[in-house]
Protein backbone atom coordinates (compact mmCIF):
# COMPACT_ATOMS: atom_id res chain seq x y z
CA UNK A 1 39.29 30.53 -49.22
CA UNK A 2 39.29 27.12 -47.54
CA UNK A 3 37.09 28.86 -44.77
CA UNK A 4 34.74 29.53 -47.45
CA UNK A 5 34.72 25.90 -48.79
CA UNK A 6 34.16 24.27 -45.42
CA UNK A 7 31.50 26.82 -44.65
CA UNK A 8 29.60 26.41 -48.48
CA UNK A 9 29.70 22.34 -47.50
CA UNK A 10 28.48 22.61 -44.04
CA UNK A 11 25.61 24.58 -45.46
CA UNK A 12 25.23 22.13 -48.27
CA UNK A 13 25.35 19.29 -45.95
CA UNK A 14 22.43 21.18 -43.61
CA UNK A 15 20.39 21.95 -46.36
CA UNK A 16 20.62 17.85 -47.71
CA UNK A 17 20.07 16.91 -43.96
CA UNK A 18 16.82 19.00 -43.84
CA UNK A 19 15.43 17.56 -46.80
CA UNK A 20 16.20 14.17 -45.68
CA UNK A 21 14.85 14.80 -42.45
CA UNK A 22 11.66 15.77 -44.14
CA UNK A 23 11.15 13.24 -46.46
CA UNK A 24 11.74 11.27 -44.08
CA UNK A 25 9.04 12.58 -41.29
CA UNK A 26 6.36 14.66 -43.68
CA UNK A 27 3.24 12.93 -44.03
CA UNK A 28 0.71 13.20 -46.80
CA UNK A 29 -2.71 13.67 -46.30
CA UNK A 30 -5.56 10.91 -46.43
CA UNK A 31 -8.29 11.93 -48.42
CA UNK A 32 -11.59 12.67 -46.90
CA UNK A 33 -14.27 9.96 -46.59
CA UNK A 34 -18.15 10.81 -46.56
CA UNK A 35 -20.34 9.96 -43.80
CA UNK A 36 -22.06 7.56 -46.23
CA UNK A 37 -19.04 5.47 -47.06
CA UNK A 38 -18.50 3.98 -43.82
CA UNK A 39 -19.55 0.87 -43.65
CA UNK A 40 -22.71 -1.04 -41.26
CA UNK A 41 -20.82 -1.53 -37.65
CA UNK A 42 -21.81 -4.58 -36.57
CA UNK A 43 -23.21 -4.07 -32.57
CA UNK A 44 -20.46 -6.52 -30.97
CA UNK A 45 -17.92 -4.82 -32.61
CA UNK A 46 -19.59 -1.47 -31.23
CA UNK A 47 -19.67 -3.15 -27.80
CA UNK A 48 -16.05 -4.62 -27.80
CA UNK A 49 -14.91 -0.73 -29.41
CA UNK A 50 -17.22 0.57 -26.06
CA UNK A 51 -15.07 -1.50 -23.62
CA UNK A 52 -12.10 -0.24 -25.19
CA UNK A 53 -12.57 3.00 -24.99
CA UNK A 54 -12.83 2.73 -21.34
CA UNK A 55 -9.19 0.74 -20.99
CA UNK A 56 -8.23 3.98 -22.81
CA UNK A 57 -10.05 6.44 -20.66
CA UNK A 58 -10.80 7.74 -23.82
CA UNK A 59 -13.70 10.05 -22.59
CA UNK A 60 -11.51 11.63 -19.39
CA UNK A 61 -9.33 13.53 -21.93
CA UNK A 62 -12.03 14.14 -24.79
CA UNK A 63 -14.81 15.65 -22.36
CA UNK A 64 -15.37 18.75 -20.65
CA UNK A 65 -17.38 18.54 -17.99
CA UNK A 66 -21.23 18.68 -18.33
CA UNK A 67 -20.71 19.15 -22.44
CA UNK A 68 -21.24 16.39 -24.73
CA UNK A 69 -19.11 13.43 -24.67
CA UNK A 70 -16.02 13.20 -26.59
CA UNK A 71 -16.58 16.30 -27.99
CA UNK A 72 -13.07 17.66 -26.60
CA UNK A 73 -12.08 20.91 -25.59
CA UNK A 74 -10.49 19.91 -22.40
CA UNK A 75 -7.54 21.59 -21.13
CA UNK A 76 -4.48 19.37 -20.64
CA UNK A 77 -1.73 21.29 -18.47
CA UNK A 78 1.53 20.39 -19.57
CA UNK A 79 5.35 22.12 -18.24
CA UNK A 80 5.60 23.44 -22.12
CA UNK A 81 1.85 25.24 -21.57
CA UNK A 82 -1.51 24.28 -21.99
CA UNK A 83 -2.98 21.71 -25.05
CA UNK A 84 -6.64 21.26 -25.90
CA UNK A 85 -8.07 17.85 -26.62
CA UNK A 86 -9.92 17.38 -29.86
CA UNK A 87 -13.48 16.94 -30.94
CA UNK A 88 -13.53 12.34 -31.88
CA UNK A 89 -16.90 12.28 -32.20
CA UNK A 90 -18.33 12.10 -36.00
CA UNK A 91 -18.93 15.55 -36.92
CA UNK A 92 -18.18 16.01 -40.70
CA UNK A 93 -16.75 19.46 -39.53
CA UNK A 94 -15.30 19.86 -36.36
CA UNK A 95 -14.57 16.04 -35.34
CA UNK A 96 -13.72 12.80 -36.99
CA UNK A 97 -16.81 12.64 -39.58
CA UNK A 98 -14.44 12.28 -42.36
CA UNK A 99 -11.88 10.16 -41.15
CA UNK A 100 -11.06 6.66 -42.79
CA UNK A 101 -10.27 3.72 -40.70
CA UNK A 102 -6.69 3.75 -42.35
CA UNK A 103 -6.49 7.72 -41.06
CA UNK A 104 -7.72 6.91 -37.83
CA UNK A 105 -5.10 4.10 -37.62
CA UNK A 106 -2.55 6.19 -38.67
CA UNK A 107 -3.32 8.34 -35.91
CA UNK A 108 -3.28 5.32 -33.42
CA UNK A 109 -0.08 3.94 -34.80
CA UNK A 110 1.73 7.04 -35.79
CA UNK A 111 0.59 9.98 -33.80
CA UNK A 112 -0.20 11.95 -37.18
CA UNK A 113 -3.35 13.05 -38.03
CA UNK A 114 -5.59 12.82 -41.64
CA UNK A 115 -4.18 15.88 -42.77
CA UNK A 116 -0.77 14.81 -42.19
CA UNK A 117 0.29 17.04 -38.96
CA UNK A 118 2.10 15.62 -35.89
CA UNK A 119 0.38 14.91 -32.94
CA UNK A 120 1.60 15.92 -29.75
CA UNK A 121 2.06 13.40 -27.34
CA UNK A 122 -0.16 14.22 -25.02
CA UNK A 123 -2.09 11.91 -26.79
CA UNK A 124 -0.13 8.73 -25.93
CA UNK A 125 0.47 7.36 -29.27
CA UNK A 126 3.59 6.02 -28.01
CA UNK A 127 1.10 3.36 -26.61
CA UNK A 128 -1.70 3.42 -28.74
CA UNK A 129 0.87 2.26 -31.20
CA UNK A 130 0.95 -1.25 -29.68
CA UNK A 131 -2.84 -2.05 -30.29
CA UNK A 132 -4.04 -4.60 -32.95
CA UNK A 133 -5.51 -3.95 -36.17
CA UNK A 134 -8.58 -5.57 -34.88
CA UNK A 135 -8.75 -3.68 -31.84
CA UNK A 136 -8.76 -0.28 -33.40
CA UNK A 137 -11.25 -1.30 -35.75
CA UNK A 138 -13.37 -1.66 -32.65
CA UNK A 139 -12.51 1.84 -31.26
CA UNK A 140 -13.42 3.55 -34.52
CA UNK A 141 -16.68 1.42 -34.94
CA UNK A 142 -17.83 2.90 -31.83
CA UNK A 143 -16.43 6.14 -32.28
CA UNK A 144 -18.04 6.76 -35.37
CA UNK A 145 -21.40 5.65 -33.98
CA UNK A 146 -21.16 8.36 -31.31
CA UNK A 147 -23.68 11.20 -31.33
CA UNK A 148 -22.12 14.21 -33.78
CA UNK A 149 -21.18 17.06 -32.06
CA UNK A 150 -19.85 19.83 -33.86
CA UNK A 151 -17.28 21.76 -31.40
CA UNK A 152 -14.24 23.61 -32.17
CA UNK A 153 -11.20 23.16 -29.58
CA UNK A 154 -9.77 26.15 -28.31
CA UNK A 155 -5.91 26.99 -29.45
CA UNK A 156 -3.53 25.78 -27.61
CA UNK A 157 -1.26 27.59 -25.69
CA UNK A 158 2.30 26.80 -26.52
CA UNK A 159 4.82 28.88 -26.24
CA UNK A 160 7.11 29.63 -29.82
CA UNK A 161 8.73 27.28 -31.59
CA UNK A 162 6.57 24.46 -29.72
CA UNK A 163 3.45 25.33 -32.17
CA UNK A 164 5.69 24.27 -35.36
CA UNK A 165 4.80 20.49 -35.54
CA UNK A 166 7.24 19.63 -37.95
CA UNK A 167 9.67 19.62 -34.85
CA UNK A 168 7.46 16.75 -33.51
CA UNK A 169 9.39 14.85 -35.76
CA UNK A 170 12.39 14.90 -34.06
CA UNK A 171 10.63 14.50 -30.68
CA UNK A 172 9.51 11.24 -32.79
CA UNK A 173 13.18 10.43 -33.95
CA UNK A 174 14.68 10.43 -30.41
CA UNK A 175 11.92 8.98 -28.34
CA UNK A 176 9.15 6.84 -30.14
CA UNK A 177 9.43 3.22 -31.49
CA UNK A 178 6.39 2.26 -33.51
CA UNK A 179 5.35 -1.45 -33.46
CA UNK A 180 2.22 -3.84 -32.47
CA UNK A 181 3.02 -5.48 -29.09
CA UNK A 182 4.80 -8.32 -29.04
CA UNK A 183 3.95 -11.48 -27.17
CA UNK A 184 6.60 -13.09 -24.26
CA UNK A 185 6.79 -16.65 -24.94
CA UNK A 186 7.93 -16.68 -21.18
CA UNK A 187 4.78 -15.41 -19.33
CA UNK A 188 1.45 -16.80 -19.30
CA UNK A 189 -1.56 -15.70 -21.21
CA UNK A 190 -2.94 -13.50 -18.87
CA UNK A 191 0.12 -11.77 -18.31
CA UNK A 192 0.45 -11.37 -21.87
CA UNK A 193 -3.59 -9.64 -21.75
CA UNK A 194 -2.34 -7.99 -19.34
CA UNK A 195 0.43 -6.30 -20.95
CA UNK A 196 -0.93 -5.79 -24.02
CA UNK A 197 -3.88 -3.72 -22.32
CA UNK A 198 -1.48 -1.61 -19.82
CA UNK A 199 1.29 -0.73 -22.20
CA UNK A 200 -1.12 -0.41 -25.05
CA UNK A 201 -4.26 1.48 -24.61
CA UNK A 202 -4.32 1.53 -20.86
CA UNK A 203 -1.16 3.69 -21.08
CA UNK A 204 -0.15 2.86 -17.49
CA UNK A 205 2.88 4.60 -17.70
CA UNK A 206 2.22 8.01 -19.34
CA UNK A 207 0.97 8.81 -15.32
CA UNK A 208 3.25 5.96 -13.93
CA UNK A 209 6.69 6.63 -15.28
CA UNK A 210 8.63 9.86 -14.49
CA UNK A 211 9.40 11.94 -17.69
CA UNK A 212 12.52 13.41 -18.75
CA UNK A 213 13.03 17.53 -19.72
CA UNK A 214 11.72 16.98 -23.12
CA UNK A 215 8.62 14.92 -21.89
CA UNK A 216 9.22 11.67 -22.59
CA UNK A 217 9.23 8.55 -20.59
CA UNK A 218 11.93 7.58 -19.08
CA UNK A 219 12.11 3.78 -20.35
CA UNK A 220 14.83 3.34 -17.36
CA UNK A 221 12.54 3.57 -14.38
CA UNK A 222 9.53 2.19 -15.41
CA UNK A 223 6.13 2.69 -13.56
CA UNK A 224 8.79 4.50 -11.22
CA UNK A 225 6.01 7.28 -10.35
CA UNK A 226 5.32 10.27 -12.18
CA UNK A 227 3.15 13.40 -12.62
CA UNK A 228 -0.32 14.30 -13.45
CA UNK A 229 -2.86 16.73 -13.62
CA UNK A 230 -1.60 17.95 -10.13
CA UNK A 231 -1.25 14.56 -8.58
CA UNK A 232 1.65 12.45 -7.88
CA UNK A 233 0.95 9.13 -9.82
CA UNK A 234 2.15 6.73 -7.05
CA UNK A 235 5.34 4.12 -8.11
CA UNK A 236 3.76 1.14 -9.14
CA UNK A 237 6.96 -0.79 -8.91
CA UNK A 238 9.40 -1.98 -6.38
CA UNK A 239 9.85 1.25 -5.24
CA UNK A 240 6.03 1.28 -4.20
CA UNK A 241 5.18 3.38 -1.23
CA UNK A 242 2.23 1.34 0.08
CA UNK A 243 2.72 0.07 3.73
CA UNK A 244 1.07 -2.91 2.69
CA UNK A 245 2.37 -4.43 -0.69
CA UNK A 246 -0.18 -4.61 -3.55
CA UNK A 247 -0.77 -8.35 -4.99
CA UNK A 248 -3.02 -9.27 -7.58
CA UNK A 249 -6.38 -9.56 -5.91
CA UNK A 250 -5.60 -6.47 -3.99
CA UNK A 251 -4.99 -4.88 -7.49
CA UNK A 252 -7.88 -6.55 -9.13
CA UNK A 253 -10.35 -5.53 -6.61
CA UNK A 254 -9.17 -1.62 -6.89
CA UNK A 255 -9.42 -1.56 -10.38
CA UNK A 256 -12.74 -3.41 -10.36
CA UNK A 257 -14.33 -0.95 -7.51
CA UNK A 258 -12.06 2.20 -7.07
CA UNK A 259 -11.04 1.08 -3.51
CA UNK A 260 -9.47 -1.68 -1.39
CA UNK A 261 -9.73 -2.34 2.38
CA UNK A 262 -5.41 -1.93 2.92
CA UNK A 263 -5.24 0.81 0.03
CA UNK A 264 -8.37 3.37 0.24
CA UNK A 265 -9.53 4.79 -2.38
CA UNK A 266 -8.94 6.29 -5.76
CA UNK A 267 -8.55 10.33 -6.11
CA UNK A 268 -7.83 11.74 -8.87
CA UNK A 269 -7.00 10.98 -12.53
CA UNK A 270 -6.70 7.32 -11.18
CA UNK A 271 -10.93 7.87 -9.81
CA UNK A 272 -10.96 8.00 -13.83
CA UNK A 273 -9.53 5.17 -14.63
CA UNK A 274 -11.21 2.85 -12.10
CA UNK A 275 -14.71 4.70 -12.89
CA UNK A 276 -13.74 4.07 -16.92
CA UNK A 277 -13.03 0.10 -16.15
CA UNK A 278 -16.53 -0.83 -15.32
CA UNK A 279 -17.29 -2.56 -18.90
CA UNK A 280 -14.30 -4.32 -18.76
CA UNK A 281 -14.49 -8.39 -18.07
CA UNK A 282 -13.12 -9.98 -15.01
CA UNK A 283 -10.77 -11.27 -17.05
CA UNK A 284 -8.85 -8.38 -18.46
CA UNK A 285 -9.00 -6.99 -15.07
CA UNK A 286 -7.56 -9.44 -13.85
CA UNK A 287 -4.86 -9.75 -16.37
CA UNK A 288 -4.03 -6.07 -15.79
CA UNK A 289 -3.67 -7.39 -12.65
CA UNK A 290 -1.18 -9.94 -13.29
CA UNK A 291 0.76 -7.94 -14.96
CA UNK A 292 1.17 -4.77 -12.38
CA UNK A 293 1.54 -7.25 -9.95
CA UNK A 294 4.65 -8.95 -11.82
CA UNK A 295 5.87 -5.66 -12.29
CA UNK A 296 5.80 -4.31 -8.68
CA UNK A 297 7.79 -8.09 -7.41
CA UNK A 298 7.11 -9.43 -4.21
CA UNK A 299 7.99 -7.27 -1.44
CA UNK A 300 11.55 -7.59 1.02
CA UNK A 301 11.47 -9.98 4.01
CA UNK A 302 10.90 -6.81 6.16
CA UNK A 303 8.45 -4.96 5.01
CA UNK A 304 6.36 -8.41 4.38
CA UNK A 305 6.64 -8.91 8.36
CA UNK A 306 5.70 -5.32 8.75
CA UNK A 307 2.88 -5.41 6.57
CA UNK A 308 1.68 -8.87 8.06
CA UNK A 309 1.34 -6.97 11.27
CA UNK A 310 -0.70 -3.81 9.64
CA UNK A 311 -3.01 -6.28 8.51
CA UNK A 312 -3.22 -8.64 11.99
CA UNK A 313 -3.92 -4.61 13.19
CA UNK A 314 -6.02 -3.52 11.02
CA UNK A 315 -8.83 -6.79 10.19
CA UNK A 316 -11.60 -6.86 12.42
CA UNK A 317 -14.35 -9.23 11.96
CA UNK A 318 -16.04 -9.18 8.58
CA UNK A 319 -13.07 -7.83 7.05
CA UNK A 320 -13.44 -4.35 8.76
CA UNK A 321 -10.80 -2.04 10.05
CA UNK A 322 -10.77 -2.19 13.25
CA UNK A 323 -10.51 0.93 15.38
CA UNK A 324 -7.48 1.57 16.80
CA UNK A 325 -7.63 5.10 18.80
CA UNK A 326 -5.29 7.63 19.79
CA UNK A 327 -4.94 5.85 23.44
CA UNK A 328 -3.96 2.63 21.81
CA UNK A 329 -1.68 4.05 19.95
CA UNK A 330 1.69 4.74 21.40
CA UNK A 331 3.26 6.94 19.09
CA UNK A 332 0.04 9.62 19.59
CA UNK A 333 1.81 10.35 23.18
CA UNK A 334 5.13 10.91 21.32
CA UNK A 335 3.43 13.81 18.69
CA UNK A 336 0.86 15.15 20.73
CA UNK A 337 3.17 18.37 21.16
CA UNK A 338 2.84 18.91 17.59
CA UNK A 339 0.89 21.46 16.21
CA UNK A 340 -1.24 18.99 14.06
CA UNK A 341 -2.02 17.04 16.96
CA UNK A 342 -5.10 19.70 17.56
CA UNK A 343 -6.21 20.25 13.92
CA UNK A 344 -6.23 16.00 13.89
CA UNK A 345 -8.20 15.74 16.40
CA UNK A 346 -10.60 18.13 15.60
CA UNK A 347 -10.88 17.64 11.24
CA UNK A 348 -9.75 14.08 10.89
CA UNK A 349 -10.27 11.64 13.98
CA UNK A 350 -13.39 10.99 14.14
CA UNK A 351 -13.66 9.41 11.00
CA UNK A 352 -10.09 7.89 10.58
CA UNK A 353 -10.52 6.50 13.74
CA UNK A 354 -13.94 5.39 14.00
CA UNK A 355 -13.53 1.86 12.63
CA UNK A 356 -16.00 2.04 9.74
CA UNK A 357 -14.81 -0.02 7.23
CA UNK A 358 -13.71 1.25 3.59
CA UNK A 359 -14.83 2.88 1.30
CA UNK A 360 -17.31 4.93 3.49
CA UNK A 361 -15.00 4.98 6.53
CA UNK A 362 -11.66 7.11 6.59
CA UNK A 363 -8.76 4.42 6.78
CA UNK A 364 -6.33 4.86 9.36
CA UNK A 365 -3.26 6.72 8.11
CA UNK A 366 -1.06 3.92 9.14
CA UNK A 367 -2.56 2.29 6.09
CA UNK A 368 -2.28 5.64 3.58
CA UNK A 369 0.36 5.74 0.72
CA UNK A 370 -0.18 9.30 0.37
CA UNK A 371 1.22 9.78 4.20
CA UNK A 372 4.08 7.26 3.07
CA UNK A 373 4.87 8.70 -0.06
CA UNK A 374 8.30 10.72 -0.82
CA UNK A 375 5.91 13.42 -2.00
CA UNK A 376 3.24 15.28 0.07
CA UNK A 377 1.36 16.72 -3.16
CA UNK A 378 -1.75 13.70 -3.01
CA UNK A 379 -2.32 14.30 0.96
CA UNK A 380 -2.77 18.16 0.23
CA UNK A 381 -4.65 17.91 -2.50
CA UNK A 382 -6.79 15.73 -0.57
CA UNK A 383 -6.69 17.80 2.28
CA UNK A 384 -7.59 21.18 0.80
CA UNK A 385 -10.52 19.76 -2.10
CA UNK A 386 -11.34 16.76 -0.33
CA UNK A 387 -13.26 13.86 -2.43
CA UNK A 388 -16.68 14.96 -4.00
CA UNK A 389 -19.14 12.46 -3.59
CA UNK A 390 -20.86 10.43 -6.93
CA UNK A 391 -24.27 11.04 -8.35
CA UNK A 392 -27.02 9.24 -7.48
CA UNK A 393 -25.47 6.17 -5.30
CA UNK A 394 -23.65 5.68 -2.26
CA UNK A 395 -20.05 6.29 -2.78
CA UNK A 396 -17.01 7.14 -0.65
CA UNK A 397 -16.62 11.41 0.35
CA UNK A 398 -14.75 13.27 2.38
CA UNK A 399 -14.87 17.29 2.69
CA UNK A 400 -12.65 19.54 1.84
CA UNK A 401 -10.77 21.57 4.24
CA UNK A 402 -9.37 24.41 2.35
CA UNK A 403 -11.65 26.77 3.69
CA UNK A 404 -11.16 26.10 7.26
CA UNK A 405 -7.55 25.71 7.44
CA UNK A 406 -4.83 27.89 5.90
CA UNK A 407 -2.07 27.62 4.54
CA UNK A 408 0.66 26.93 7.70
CA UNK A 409 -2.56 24.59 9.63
CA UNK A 410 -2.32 22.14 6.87
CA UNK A 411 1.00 22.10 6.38
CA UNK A 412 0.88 21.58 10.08
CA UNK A 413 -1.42 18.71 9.86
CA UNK A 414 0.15 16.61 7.05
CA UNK A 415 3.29 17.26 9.31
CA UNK A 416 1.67 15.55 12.10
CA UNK A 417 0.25 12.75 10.21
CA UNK A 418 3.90 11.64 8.69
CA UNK A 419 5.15 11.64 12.17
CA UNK A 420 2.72 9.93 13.80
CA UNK A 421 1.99 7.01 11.01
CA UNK A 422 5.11 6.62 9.11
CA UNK A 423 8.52 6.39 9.73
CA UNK A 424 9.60 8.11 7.05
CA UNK A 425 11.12 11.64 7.35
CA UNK A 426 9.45 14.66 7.55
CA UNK A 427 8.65 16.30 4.10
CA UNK A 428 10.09 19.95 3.32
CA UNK A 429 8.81 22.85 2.46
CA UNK A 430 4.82 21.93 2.58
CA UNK A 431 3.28 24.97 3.42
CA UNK A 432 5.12 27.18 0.22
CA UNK A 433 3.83 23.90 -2.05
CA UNK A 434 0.02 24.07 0.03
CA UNK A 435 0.23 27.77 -1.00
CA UNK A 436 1.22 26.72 -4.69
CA UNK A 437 -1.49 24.63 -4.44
CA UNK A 438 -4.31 27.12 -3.36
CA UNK A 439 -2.91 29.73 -5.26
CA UNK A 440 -3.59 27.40 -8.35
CA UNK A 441 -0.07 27.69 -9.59
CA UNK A 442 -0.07 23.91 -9.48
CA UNK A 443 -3.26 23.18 -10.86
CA UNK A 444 -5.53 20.36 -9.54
CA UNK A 445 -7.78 18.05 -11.32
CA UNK A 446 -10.50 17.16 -8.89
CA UNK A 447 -13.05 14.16 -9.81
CA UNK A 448 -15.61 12.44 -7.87
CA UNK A 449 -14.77 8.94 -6.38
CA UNK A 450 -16.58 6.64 -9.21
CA UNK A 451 -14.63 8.89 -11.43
CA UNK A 452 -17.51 9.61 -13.62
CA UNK A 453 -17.43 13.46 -15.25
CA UNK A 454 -20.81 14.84 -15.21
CA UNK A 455 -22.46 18.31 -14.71
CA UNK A 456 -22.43 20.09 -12.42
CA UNK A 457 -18.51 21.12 -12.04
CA UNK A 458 -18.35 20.75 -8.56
CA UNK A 459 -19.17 17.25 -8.53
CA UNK A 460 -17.30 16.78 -12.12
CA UNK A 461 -14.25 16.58 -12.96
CA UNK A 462 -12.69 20.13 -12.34
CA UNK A 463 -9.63 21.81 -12.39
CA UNK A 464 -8.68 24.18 -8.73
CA UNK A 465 -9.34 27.20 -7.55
């Protein structure tokens, strides 16, 4: 009998706590607003939502490329299966047409949508909650004054219970903190910019910060490295794998142009964001700058004296890398058993080593993060699909070698290339992750190097094979 009582009030209790718990997360829907009741957008708040929209990347997610912009569509890989983004461009039936301002913040600040469903957060709400009234008045003046496309999003594909939103809630309840951002007293103003933009819509660290098994950020190693869309999003913190430290102007100049002389150039979902920053102001830029900078801390007295010497090595007049060839180079003599040595030679030396200066000249690999990094996934991505070039203006390329070189002769060249330019250890297992890679079991994002997605698909943003 007492069994029975303790079992009736667990039950009771279960039944109050899932009530609670949905009154608690449900979310009633905002009524639809016609076309005709939005009001007049001025054209500087247009042109302030525009430059917005790039700190957000908005359009990489919200695109497929050669379709209309922002029209959606786009599949986003995630380890729980595949999501597809949605249509934000006005179209009274497929897209945002009908949207209020207060649904679209509500979106922004809550990650729930007009009709009152959870968003998953693959859209980064858990950043966009941070931005200002004022800001996302911007980004829905411009969105709204987009060109209509009506386009229906394909399903996603989530495996059972993952397509019952409701539990989004509790993904909510353990791991998101809605607020504005909040001003440090202690930093300067541009820091403070630069904050607001990066941890707001920027959302540095949905790429930069490792995730935990249920796909959040983990808030205890910030900008600690993570992954996406095939790529290893390098650390942008102490733990930074760049032989030469990043500062500020280093950091400002990337994100300005998609390169830097010590750094190369951006691949990637990152050829995105630089490509997306172009209407930003110097200033923001370079308050993004301050603040990644603060964030990575100034570098141990031995790797400053180590990269003081890559730079003495690697600044020829003008600014240019100089050329420093296999016979100058002692540590060639030590790997020139390797197998790599061969397939170097042949696929990578001439332009590596011919001293033309960033970002049409291959840097030397002494210089690479991607050869320094704890994981080899960047160097064969880059080494099987290469870097398509840009539309229409000069731009940085190099070509892909998955079609010359199998799976063991890469693996075999990235080997070489970590022994010869780093001393770091060799990485493991590379030729079962190049075949992962070919095989498009890992799937690749591959973009041009202004970042820009545009039709065609090979020199678009596309996903490999």
């Amino acid at each position: 009998m007492r069994i029975i009582r303790l079992l009736s009030v667990l039950v009771i209790l279960a039944i109050i706590a899932a009530v609670g718990f949905f009154a608690l997360t449900s979310h009633a829907e905002i009524p639809a607003e016609e076309a005709s009741a939005h009001s007049q957008f001025d054209a500087r708040l247009i042109a302030h939502g525009e430059a917005l929209a790039s700190v957000g990347n908005c359009i990489a997610c919200h695109t497929v490329p050669g379709k209309q912009a922002f029209a959606g569509g786009l599949a986003i890989p995630t380890p729980f299966g595949t999501l597809y983004s949605t249509n934000i461009t006005p179209d009274p039936e497929t897209g945002i047409g009908r949207w209020s301002e207060a649904a679209f913040n509500r979106a922004m600040r809550k990650g729930v949508d007009r009709q009152g469903n959870n968003l998953y957060p693959a859209f980064p709400f858990d950043h966009f909650t941070h931005v200002t009234d004022d800001d996302n008045r911007a980004l829905y003046a411009y969105l709204m004054t987009r060109t209509p496309v009506h386009a229906v999003a394909p399903a996603n594909q989530l495996p059972f219970p993952l397509t019952l939103r409701p539990l989004l809630a509790g993904w909510k309840l353990l791991f998101f903190r809605e607020g504005a951002f909040t001003q440090d007293p202690a930093q300067s103003d541009a820091w403070n910019r630069g904050a607001y933009l990066a941890e707001g819509l920027g959302h540095c660290g949905a790429c930069h910060t490792p995730r935990n098994s249920l796909g959040a950020e983990d808030a205890s190693r910030p900008f600690a490295g993570g992954e996406e869309e095939g790529w290893h999003a390098f650390a942008i913190n102490t733990a930074s794998a760049a032989p030469i430290p990043w500062d500020k102007d280093s950091i400002a100049f990337y994100l300005r142009h998609g390169w830097d002389q010590f750094h190369g150039v951006a691949g990637g979902p990152m050829a995105e964001v630089t490509g997306n920053l172009g209407s930003l102001p110097d200033s923001d830029i370079d308050a993004i700058a301050t603040y990644v900078a603060a964030n990575m801390g100034q570098p141990s007295a031995d790797k400053a004296a180590k990269a003081d010497e890559l730079r003495k090595a690697f600044s020829g007049d003008q600014g240019k890398v100089a050329l420093v060839s296999t016979e100058q180079d002692p540590s060639a003599a030590k790997t020139a058993h390797m197998p790599g040595a061969a397939i170097y030679t042949a696929t990578c030396s001439t332009c590596h080593e011919g001293g033309r200066p960033p970002p049409f000249g291959g840097m030397n690999f002494r210089l690479s993060t991607a050869i320094h990094a704890p994981n080899p996934q960047n160097a064969i991505n880059i080494a099987l699909y290469g870097l398509p070039p840009a539309d229409g203006q000069p731009s940085a390329v190099m070509p892909a070698f998955g079609g010359s070189l199998n799976d063991v002769q890469v693996a075999d060249l990235l080997a070489y290339l970590r022994a010869r330019f780093t001393d770091q250890g060799p990485w493991q297992d590379v030729a079962n992750l190049v075949a992962r890679t070919r095989s498009g079991e890992i799937k690749v994002t591959v973009v041009p190097s202004d970042g820009i997605e545009r039709a065609p698909l090979n020199v678009g943003a596309k996903e490999q094979p």
